[in-house]
C-alpha atoms as a PDB file:
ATOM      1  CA  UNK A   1     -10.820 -20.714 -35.695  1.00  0.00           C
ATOM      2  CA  UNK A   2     -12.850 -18.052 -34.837  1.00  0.00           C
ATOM      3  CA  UNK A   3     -13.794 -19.502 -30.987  1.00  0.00           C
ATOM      4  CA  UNK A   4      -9.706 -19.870 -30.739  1.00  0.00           C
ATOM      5  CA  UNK A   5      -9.195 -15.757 -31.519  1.00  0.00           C
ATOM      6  CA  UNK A   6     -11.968 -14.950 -28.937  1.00  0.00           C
ATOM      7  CA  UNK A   7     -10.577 -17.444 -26.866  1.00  0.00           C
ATOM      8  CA  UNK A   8      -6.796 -15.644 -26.883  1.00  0.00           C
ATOM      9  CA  UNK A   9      -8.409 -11.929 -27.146  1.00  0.00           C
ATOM     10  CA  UNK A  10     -10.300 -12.775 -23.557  1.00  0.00           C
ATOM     11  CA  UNK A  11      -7.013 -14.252 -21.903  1.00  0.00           C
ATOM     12  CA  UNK A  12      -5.061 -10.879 -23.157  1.00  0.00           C
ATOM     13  CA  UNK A  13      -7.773  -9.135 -21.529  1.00  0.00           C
ATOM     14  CA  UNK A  14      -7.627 -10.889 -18.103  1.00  0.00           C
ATOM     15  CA  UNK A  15      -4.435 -10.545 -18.113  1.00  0.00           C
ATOM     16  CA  UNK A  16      -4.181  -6.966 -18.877  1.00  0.00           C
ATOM     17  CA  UNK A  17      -6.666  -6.457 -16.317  1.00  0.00           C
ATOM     18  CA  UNK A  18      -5.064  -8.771 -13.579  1.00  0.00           C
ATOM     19  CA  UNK A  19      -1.776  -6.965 -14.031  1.00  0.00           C
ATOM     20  CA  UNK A  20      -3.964  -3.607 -13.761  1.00  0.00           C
ATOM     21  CA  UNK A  21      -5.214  -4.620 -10.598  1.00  0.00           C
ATOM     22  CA  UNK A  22      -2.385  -5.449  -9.107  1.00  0.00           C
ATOM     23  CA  UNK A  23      -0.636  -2.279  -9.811  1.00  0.00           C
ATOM     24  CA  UNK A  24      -2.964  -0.500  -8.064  1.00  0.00           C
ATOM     25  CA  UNK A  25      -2.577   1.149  -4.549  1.00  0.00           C
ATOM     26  CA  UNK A  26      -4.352   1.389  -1.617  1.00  0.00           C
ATOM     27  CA  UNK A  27      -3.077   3.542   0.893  1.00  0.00           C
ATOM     28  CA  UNK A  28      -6.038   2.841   3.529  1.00  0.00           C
ATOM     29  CA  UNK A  29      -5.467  -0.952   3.240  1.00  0.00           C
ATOM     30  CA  UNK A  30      -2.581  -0.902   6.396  1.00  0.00           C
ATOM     31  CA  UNK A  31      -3.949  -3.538   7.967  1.00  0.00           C
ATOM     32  CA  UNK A  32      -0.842  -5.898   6.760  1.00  0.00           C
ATOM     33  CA  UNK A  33       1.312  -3.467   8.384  1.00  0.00           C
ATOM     34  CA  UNK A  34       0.265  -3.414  11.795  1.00  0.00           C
ATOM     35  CA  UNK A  35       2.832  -6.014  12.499  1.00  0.00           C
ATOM     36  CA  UNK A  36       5.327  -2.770  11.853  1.00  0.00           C
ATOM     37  CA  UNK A  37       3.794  -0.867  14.717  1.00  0.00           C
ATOM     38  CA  UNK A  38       6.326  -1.682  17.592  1.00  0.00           C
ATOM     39  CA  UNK A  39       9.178  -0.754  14.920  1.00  0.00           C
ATOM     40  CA  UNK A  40       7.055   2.436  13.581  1.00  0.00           C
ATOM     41  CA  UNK A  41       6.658   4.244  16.762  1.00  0.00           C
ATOM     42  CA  UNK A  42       8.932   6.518  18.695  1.00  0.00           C
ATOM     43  CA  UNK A  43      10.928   4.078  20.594  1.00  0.00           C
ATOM     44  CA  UNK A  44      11.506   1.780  17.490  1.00  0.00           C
ATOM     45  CA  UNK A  45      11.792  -2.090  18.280  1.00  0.00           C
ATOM     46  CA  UNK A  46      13.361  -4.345  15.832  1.00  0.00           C
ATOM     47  CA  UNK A  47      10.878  -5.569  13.532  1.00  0.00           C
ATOM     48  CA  UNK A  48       8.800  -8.922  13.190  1.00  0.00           C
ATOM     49  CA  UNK A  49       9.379 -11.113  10.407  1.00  0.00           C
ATOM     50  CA  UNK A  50       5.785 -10.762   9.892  1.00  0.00           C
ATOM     51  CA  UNK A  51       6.719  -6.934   9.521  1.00  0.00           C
ATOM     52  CA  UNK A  52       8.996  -7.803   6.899  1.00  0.00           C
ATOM     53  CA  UNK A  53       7.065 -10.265   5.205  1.00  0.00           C
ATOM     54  CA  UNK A  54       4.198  -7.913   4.798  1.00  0.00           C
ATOM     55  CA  UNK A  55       6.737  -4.844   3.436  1.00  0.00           C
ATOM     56  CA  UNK A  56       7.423  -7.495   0.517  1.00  0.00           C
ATOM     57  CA  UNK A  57       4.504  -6.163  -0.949  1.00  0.00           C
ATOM     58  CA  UNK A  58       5.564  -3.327  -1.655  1.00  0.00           C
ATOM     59  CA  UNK A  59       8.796  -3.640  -3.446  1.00  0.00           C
ATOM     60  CA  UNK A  60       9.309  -1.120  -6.140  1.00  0.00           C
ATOM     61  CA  UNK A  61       5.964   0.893  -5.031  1.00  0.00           C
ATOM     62  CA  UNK A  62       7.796   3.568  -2.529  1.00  0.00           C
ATOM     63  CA  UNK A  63       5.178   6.095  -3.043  1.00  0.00           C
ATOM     64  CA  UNK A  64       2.384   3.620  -2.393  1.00  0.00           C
ATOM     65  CA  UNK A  65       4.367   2.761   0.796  1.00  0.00           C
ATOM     66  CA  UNK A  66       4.505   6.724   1.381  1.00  0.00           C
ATOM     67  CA  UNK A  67       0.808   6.494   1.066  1.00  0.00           C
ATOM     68  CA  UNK A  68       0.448   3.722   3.366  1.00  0.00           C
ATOM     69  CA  UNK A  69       1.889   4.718   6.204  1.00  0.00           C
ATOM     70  CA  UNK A  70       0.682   8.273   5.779  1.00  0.00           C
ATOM     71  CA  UNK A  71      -2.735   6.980   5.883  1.00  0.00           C
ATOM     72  CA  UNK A  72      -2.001   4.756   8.838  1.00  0.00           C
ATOM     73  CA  UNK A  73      -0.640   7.649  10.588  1.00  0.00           C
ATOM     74  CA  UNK A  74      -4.225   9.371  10.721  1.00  0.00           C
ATOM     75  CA  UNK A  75      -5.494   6.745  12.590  1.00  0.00           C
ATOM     76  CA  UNK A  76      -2.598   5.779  14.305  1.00  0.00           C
ATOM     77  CA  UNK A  77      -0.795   8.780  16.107  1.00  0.00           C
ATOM     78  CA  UNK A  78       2.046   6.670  17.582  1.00  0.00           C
ATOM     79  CA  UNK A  79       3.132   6.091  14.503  1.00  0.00           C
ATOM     80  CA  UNK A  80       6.608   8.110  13.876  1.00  0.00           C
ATOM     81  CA  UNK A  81       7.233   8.450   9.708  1.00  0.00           C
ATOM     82  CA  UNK A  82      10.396   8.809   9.671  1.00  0.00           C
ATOM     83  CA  UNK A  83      11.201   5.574  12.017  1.00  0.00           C
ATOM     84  CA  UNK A  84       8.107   3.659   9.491  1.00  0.00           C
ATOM     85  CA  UNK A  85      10.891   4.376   7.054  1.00  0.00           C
ATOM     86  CA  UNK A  86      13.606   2.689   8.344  1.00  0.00           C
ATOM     87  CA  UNK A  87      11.838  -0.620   8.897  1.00  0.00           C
ATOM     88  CA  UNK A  88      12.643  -1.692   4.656  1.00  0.00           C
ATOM     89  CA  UNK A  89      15.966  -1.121   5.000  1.00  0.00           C
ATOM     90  CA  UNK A  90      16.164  -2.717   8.598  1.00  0.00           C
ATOM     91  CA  UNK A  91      14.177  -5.658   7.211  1.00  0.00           C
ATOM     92  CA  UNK A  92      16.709  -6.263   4.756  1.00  0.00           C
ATOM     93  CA  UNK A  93      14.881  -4.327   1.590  1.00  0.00           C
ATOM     94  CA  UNK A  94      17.130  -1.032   1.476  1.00  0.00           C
ATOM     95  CA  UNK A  95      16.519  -0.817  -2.431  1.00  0.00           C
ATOM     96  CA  UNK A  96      12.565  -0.529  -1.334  1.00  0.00           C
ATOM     97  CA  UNK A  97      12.787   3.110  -0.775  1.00  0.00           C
ATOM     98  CA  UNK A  98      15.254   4.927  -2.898  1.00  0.00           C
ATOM     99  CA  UNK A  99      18.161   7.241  -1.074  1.00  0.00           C
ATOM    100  CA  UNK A 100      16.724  11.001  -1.436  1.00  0.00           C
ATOM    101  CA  UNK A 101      12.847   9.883  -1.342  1.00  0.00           C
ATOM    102  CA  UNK A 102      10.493  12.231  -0.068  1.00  0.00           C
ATOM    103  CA  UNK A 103       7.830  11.396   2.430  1.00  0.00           C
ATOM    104  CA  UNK A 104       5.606  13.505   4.458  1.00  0.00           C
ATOM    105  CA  UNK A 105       8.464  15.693   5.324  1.00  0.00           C
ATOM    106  CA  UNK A 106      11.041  13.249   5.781  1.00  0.00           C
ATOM    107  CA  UNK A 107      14.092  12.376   3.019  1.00  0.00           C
ATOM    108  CA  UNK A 108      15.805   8.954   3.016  1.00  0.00           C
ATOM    109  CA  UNK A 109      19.498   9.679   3.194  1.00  0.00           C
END
């Protein structure tokens, strides 16, 4: 009995901890995104399905996304924030990035 409650108290705590984990964000990990740079610059294209695919990631994490493509813009000065913006609701996720959400200087109408 006593191996069974050990048993359940370490699954809670991997679970806990997986859940943790994957709540987390990492604004320097952009490398998913660079499918999005042909739609993120200043003469936006229509974006890949890999760009979408990639955004899916960050459903219901708008500030992470924020982040994301703040960091990217450091290292990539193409990159045009408030057309980066426009690729969720373009892709088809418009509830990604709620209307009136600030970002680097730019509000989603």
């Amino acid at each position: 009995m006593a191996f069974l409650k050990l048993a359940l108290c370490f699954l809670l705590f991997a679970l806990l901890l997986s859940s943790y984990v994957s709540a987390q964000c990492n604004p320097n990990n952009f490398g998913s995104l660079t499918g999005c740079l042909s739609a993120a610059g200043n003469r936006p294209m229509k974006p890949s399905q890999n760009c979408c695919n990639a955004l899916k990631a960050y459903q219901g994490k708008a500030q992470c996304l924020c982040a994301t493509l703040t960091a990217a813009k450091q290292k990539v000065s193409s990159i045009n924030i408030a057309n980066a913006l426009r690729i969720p609701r373009t892709c088809g996720y418009g509830n990604y990035i709620p209307s009136g959400f600030k970002c680097n200087g730019q509000t989603i109408p």
